[in-house]
C-alpha atoms as a PDB file:
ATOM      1  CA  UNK A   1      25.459 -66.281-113.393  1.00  0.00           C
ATOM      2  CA  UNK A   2      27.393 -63.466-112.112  1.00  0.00           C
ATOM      3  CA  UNK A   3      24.080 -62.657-109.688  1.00  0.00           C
ATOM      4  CA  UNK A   4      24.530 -65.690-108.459  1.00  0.00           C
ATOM      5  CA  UNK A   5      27.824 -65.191-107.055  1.00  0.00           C
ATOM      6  CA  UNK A   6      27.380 -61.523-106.322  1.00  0.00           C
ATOM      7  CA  UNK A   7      24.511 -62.283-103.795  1.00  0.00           C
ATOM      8  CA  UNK A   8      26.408 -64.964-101.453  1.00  0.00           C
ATOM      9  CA  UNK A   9      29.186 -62.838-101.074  1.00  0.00           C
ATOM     10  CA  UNK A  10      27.138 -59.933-100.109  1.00  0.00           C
ATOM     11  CA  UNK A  11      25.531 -62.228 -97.244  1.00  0.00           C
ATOM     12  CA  UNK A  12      28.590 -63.424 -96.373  1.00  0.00           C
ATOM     13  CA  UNK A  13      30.226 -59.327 -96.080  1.00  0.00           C
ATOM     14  CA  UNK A  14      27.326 -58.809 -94.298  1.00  0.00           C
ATOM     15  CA  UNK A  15      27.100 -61.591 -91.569  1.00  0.00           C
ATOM     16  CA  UNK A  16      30.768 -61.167 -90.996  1.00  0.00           C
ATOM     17  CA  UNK A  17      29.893 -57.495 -90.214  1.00  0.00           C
ATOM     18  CA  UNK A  18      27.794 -58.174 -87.803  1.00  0.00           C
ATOM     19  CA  UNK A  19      29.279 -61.387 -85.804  1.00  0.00           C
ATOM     20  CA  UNK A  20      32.666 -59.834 -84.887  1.00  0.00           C
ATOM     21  CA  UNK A  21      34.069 -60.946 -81.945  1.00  0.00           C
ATOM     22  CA  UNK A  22      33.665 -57.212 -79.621  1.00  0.00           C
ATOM     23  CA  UNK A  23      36.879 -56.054 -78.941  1.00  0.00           C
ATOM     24  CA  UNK A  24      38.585 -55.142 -74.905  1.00  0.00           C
ATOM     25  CA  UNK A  25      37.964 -51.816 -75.745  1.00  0.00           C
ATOM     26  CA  UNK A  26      33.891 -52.432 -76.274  1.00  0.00           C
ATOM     27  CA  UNK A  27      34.496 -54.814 -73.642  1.00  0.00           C
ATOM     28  CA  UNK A  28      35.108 -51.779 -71.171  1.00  0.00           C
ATOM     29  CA  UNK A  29      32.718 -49.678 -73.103  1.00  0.00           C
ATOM     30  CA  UNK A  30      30.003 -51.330 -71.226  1.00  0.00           C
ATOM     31  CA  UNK A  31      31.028 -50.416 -67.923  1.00  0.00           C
ATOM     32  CA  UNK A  32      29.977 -47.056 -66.605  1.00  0.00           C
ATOM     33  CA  UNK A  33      33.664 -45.187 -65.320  1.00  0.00           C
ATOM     34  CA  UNK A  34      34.502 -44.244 -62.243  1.00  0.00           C
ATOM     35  CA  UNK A  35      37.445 -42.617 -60.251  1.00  0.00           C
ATOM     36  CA  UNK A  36      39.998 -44.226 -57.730  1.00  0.00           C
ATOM     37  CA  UNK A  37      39.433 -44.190 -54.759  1.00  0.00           C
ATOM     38  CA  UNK A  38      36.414 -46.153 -54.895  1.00  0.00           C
ATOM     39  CA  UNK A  39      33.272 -47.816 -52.357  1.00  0.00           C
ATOM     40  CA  UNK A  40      30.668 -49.786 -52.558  1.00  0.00           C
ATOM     41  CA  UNK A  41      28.357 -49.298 -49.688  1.00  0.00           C
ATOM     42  CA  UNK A  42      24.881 -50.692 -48.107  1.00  0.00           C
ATOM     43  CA  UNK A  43      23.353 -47.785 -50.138  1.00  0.00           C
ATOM     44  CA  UNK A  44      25.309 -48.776 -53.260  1.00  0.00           C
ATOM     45  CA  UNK A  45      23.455 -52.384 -53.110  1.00  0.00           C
ATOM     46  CA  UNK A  46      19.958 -51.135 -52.462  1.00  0.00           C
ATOM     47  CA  UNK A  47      20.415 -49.256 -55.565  1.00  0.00           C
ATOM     48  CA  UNK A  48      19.433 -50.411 -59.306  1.00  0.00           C
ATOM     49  CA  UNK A  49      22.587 -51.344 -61.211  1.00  0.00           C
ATOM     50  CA  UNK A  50      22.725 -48.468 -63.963  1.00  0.00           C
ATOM     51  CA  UNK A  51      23.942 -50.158 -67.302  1.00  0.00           C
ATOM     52  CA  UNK A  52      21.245 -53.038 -66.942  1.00  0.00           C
ATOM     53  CA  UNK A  53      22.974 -56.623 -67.684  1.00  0.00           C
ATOM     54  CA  UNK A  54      26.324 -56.865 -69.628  1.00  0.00           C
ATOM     55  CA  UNK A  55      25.456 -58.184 -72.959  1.00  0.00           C
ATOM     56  CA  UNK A  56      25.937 -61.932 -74.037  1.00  0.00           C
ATOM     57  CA  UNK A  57      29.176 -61.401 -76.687  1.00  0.00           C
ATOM     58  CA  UNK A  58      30.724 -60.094 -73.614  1.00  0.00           C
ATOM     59  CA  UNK A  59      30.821 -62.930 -70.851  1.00  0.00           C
ATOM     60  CA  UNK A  60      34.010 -64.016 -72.660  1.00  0.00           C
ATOM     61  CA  UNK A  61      35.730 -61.718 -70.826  1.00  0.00           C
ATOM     62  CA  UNK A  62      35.011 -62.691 -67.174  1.00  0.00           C
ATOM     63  CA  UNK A  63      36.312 -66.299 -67.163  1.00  0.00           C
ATOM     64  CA  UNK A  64      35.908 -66.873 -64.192  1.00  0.00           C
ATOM     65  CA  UNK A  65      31.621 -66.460 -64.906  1.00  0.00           C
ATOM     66  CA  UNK A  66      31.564 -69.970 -66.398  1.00  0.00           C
ATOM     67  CA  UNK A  67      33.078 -71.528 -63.376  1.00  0.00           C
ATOM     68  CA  UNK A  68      30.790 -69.721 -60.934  1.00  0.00           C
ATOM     69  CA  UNK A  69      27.430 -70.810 -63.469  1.00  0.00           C
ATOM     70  CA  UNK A  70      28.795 -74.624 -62.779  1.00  0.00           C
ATOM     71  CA  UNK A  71      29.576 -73.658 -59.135  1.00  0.00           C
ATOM     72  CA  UNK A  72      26.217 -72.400 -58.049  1.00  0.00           C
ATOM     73  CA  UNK A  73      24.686 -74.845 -60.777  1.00  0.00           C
ATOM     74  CA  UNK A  74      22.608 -71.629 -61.844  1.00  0.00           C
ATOM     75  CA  UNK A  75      22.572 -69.262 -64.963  1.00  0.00           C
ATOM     76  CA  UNK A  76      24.370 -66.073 -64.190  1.00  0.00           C
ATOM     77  CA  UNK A  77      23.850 -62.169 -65.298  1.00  0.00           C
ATOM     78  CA  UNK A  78      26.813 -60.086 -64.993  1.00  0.00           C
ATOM     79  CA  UNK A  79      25.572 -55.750 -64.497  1.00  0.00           C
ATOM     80  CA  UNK A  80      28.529 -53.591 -65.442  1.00  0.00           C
ATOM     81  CA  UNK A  81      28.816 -51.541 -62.188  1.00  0.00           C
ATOM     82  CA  UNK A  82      32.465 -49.678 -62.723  1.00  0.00           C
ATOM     83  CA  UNK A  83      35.331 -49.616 -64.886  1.00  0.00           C
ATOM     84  CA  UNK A  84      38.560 -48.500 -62.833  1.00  0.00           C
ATOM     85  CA  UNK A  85      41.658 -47.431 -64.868  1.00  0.00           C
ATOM     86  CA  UNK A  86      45.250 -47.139 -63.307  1.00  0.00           C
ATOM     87  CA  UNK A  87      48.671 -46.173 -65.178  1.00  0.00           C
ATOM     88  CA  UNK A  88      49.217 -50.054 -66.085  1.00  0.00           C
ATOM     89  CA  UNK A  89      45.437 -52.141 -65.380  1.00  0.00           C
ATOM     90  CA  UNK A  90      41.556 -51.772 -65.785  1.00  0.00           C
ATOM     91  CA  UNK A  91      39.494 -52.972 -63.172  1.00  0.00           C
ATOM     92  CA  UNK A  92      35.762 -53.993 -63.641  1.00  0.00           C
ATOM     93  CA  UNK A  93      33.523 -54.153 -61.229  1.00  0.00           C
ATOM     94  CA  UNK A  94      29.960 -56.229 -61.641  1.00  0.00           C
ATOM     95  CA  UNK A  95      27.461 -57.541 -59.854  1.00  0.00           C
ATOM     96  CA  UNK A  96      27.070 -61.424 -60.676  1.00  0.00           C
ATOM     97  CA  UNK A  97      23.103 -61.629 -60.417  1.00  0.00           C
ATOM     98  CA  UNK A  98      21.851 -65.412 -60.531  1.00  0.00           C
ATOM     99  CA  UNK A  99      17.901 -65.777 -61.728  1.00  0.00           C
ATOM    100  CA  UNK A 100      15.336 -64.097 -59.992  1.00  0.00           C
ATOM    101  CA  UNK A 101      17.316 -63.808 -56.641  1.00  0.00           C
ATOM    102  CA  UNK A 102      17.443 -60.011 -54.679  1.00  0.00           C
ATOM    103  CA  UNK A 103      21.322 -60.599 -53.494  1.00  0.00           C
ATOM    104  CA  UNK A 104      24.234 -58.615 -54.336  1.00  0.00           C
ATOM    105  CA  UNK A 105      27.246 -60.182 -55.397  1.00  0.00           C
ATOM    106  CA  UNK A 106      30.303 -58.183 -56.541  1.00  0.00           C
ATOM    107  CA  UNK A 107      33.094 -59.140 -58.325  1.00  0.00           C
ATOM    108  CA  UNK A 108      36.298 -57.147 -59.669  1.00  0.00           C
ATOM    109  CA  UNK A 109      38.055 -58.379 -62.917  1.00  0.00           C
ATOM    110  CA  UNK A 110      41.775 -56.850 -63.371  1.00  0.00           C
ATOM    111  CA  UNK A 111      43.206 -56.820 -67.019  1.00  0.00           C
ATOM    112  CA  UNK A 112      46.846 -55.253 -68.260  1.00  0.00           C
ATOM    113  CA  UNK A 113      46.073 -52.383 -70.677  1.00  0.00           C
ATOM    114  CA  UNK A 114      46.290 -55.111 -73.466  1.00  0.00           C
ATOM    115  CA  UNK A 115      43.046 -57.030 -72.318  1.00  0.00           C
ATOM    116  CA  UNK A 116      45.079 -60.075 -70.958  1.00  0.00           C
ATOM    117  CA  UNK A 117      43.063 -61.305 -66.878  1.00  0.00           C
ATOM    118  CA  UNK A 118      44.793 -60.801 -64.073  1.00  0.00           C
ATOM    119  CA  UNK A 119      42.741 -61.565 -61.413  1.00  0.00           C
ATOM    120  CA  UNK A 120      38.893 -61.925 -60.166  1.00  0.00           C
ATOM    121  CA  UNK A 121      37.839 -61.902 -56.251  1.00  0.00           C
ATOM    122  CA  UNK A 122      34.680 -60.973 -54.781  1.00  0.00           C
ATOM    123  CA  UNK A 123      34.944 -57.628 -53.180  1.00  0.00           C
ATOM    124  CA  UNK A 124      31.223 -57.061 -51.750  1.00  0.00           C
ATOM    125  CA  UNK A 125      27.975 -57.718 -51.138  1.00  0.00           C
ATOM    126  CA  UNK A 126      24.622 -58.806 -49.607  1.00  0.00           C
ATOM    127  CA  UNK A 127      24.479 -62.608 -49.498  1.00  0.00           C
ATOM    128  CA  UNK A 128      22.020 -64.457 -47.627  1.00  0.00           C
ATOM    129  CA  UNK A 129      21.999 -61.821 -45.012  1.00  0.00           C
ATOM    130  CA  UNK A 130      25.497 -61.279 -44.562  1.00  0.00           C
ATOM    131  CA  UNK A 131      26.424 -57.339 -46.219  1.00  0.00           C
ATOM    132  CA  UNK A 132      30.051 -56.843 -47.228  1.00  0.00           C
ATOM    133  CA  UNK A 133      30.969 -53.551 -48.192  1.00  0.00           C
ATOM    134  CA  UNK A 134      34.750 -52.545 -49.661  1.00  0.00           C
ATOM    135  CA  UNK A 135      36.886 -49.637 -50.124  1.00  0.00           C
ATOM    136  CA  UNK A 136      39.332 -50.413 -53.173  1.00  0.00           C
ATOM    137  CA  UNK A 137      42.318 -47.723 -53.555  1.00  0.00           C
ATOM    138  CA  UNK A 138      44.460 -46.352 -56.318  1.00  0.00           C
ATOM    139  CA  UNK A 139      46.441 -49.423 -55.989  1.00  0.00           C
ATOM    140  CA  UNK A 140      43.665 -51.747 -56.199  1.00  0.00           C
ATOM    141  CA  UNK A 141      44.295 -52.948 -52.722  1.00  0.00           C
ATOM    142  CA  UNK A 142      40.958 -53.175 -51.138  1.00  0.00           C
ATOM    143  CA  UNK A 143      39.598 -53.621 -47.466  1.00  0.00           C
ATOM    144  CA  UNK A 144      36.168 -55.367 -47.479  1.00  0.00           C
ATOM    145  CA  UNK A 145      33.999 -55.890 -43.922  1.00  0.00           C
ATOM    146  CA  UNK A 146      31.370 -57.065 -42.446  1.00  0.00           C
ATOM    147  CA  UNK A 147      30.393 -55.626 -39.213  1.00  0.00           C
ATOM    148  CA  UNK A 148      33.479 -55.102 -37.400  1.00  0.00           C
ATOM    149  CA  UNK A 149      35.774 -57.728 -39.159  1.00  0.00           C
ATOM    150  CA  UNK A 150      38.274 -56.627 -42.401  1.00  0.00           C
ATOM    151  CA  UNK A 151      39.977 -58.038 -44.927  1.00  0.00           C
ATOM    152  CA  UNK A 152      42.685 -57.041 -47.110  1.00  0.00           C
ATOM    153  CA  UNK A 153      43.037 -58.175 -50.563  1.00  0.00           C
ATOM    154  CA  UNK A 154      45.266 -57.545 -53.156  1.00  0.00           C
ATOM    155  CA  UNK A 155      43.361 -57.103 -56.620  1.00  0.00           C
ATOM    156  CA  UNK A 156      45.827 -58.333 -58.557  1.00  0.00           C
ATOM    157  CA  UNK A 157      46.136 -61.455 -57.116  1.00  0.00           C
ATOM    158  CA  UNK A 158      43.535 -64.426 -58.251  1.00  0.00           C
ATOM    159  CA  UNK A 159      41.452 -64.692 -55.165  1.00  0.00           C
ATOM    160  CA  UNK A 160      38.163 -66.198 -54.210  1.00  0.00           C
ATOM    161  CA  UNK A 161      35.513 -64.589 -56.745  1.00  0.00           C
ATOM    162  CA  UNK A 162      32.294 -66.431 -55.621  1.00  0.00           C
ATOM    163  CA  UNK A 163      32.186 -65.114 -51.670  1.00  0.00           C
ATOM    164  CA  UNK A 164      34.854 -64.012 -48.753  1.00  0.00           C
ATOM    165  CA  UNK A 165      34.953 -66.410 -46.154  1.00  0.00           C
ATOM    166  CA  UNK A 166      34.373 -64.779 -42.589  1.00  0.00           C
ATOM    167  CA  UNK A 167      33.610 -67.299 -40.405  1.00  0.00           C
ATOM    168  CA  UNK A 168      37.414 -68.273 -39.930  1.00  0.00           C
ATOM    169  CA  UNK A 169      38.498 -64.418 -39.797  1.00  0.00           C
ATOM    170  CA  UNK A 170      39.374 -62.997 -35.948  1.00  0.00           C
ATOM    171  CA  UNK A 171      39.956 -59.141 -37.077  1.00  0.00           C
ATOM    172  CA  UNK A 172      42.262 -58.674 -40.242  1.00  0.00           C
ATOM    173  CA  UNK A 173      42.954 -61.369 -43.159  1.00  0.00           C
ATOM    174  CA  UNK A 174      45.766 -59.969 -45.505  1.00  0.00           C
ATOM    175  CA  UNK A 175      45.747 -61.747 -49.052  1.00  0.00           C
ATOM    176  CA  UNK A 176      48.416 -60.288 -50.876  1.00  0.00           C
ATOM    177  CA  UNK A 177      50.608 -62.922 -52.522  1.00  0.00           C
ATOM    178  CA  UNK A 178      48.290 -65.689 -52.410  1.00  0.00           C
ATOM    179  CA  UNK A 179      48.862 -66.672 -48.855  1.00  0.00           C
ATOM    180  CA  UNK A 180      46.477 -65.809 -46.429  1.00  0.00           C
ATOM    181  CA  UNK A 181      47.531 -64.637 -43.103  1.00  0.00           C
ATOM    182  CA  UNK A 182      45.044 -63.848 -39.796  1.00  0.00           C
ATOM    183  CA  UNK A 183      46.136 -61.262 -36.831  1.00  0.00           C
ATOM    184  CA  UNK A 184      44.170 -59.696 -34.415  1.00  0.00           C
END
């Protein structure tokens, strides 16, 4: 009798073991670190992301992936590219890959030191033809651009995290406090 109960509560120790939700901290763990001041460059996107895709248990981190899946109506693959760290936020940086395609699309997720989102926005990439590259700063204020436009965005403000629009852009868009402004 006593075997009996002795070998469902061993599976059950052991399957809670191994389904724990991962914590922020291995959250961050999968992203490979990297200083402030920070770039992403043409060269940046030809190359292989290093740390592969982010694992599965993870996505709950990024909300803003679900939205984008339903967006684009296709399956997306988050690759840890950077984890930023500043006296009061953590910054990640991935590339949202989607199926087979060969485009870059980088995002940057902001979380308090707790693990609590901030913010997403797109900060660069190369999508369908058009290459958007990004400077981010100890701040996390960033200036993306594409070819001899620029836009300034404030990282810890929610933003657009699928794609900058350019096409309505003259020189210089400033989004700081969630109002977009144009000047030449």
């Amino acid at each position: 009798m006593k075997k009996a109960i002795i070998l469902p509560a061993l599976l059950l120790i052991c399957a809670s073991l191994f389904s724990q939700t991962p914590s922020f901290q291995d959250f961050l763990a999968q992203f490979p670190k990297a200083e402030l001041p920070y770039s992403i460059t043409v060269e940046d996107m030809q190359a292989a992301s290093p740390a592969g895709r982010l694992e599965w248990d993870f996505y709950a981190f990024l909300p803003e992936l679900e939205r984008s899946a339903e967006f684009f109506a296709m399956p997306v693959y988050p690759e840890p590219v950077a984890m930023l760290e500043t006296e009061k936020y953590f910054a990640v940086v991935y590339n949202v890959a989607r199926g087979i395609r060969k485009d870059k699309s980088y995002s940057i997720s902001v979380f308090n030191k707790i693990g609590d989102h901030i913010a997403t926005n797109f900060i660069a990439g190369n999508v369908n033809g058009k290459v958007t590259t990004v400077n981010i700063d100890a701040n996390l204020q960033a200036v993306a651009k594409m070819n001899s436009n620029s836009q300034n965005i404030n990282l810890l403000v929610p933003g657009n995290p699928d794609q900058l629009e350019w096409s309505v852009v003259p020189t210089i868009r400033q989004v700081s406090s969630g109002i977009a402004t144009s000047s030449k």
